[in-house]
C-alpha atoms as a PDB file:
ATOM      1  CA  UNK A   1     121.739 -29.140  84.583  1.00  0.00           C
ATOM      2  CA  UNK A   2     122.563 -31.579  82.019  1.00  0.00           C
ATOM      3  CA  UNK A   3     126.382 -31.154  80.303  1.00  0.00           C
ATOM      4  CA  UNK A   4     124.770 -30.899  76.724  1.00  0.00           C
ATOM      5  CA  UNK A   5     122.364 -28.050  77.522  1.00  0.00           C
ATOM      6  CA  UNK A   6     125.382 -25.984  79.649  1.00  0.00           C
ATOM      7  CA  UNK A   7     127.083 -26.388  76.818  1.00  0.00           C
ATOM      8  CA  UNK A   8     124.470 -24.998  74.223  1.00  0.00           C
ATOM      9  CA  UNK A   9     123.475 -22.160  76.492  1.00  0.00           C
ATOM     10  CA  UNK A  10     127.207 -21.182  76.866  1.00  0.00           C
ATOM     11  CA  UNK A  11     127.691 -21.246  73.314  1.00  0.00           C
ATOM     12  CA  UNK A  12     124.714 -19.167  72.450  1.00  0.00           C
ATOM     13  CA  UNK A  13     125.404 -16.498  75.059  1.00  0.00           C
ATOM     14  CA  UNK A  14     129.507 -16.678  73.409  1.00  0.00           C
ATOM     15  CA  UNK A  15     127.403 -15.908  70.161  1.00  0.00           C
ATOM     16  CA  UNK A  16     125.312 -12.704  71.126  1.00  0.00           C
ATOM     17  CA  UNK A  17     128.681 -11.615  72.996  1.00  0.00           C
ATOM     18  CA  UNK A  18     130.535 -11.519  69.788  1.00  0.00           C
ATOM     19  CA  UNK A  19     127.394 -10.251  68.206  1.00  0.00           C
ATOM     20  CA  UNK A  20     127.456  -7.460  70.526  1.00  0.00           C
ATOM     21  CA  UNK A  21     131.067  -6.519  70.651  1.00  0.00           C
ATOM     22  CA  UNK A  22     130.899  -6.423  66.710  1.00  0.00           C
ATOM     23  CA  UNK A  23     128.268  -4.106  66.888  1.00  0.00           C
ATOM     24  CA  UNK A  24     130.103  -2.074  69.135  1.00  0.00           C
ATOM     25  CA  UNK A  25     133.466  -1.595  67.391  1.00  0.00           C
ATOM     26  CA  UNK A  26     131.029  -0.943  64.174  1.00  0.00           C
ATOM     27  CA  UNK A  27     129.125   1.546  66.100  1.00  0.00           C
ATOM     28  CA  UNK A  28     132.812   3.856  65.717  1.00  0.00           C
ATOM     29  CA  UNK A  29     133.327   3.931  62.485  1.00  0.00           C
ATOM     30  CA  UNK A  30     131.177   6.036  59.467  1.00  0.00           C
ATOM     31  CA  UNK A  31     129.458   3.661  57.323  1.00  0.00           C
ATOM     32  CA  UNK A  32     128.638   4.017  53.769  1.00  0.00           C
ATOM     33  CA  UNK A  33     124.895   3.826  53.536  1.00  0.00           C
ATOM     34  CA  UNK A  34     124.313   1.016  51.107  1.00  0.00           C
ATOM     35  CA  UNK A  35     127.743  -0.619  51.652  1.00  0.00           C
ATOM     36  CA  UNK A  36     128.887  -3.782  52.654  1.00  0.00           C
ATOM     37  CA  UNK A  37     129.625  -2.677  56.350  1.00  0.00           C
ATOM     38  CA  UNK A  38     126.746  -0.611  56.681  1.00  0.00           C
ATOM     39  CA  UNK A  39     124.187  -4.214  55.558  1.00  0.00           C
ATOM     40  CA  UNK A  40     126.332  -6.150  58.163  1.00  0.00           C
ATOM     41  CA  UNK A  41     125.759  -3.653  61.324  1.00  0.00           C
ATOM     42  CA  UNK A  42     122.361  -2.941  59.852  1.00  0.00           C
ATOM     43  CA  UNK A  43     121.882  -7.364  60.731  1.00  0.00           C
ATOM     44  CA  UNK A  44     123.665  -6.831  64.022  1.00  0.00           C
ATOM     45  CA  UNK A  45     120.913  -4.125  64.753  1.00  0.00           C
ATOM     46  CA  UNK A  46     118.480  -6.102  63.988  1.00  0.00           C
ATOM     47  CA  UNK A  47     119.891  -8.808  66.523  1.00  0.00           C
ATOM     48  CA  UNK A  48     120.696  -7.068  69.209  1.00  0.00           C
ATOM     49  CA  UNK A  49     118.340  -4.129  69.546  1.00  0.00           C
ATOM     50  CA  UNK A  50     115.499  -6.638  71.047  1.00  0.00           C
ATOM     51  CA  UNK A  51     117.541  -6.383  73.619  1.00  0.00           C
ATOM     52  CA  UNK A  52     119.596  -3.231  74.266  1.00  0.00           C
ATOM     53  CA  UNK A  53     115.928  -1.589  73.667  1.00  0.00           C
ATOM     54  CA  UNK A  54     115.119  -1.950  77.029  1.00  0.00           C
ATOM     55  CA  UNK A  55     118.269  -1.278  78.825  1.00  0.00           C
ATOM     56  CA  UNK A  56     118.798   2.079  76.845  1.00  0.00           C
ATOM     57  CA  UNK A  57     115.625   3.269  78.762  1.00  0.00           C
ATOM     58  CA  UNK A  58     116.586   3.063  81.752  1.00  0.00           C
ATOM     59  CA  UNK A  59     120.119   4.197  80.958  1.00  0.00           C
ATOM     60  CA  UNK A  60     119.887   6.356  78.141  1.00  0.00           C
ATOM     61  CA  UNK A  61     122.830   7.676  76.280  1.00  0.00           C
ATOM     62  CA  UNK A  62     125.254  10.179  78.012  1.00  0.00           C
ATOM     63  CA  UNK A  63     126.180  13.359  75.925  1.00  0.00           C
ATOM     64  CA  UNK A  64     129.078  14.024  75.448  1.00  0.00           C
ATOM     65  CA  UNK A  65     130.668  16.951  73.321  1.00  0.00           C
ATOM     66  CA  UNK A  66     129.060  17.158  69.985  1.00  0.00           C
ATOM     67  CA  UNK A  67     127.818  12.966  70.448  1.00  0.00           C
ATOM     68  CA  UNK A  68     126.571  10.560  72.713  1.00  0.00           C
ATOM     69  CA  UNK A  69     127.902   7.742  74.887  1.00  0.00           C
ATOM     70  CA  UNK A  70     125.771   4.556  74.732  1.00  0.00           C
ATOM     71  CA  UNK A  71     126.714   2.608  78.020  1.00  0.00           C
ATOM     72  CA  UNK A  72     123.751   0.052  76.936  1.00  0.00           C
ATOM     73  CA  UNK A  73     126.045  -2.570  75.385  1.00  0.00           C
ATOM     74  CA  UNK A  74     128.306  -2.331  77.787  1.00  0.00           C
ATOM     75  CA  UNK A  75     125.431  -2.784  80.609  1.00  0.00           C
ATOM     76  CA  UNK A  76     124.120  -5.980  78.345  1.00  0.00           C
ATOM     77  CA  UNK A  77     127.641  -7.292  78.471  1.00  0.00           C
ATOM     78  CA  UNK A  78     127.892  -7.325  81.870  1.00  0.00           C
ATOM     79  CA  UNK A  79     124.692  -8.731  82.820  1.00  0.00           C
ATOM     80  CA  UNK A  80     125.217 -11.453  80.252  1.00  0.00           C
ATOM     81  CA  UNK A  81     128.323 -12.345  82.424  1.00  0.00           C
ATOM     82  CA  UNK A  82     125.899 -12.437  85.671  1.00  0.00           C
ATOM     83  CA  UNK A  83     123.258 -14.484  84.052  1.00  0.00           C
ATOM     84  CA  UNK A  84     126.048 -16.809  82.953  1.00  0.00           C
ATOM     85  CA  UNK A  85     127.482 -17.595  86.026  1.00  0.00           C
ATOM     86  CA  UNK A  86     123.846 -18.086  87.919  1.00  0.00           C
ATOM     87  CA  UNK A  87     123.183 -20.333  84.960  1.00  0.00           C
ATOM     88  CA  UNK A  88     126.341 -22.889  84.348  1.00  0.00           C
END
């Protein structure tokens, strides 16, 4: 595979990691509906749900005391780290 597209393909995949990890460390906090925090996870929902969608139904969230745990991310994390080895 050609340098230039390893390197966009890496960079993308750095992207949605970052992406996803935001959305994660988001996912902890309360958000003010209507605030500025609240429209940014509300964007990283929108670009990361295509694909934690699928994952979450074959893994669906865990409860746990009065909440849930959503391993999904974590799942999409690590299989982002599989498909980036096999691909550069």
């Amino acid at each position: 595979m050609p340098d230039n597209i390893r390197i966009v393909i890496n960079s993308l995949l750095n992207v949605f990691y970052l992406l996803l990890l935001a959305r994660i460390i988001l996912s902890w906090f309360p958000l003010r509906p209507g605030g500025v925090m609240a429209d940014i996870f509300d964007v990283l929902h929108a670009m990361t749900e295509p694909l934690l969608a699928p994952i979450r139904k074959l893994l669906p969230p865990i409860p746990v005391g009065m909440g849930y745990l959503d391993l999904s991310p974590w799942l999409l994390m690590f299989l982002l780290g599989i498909v980036r080895r096999m691909l550069l």
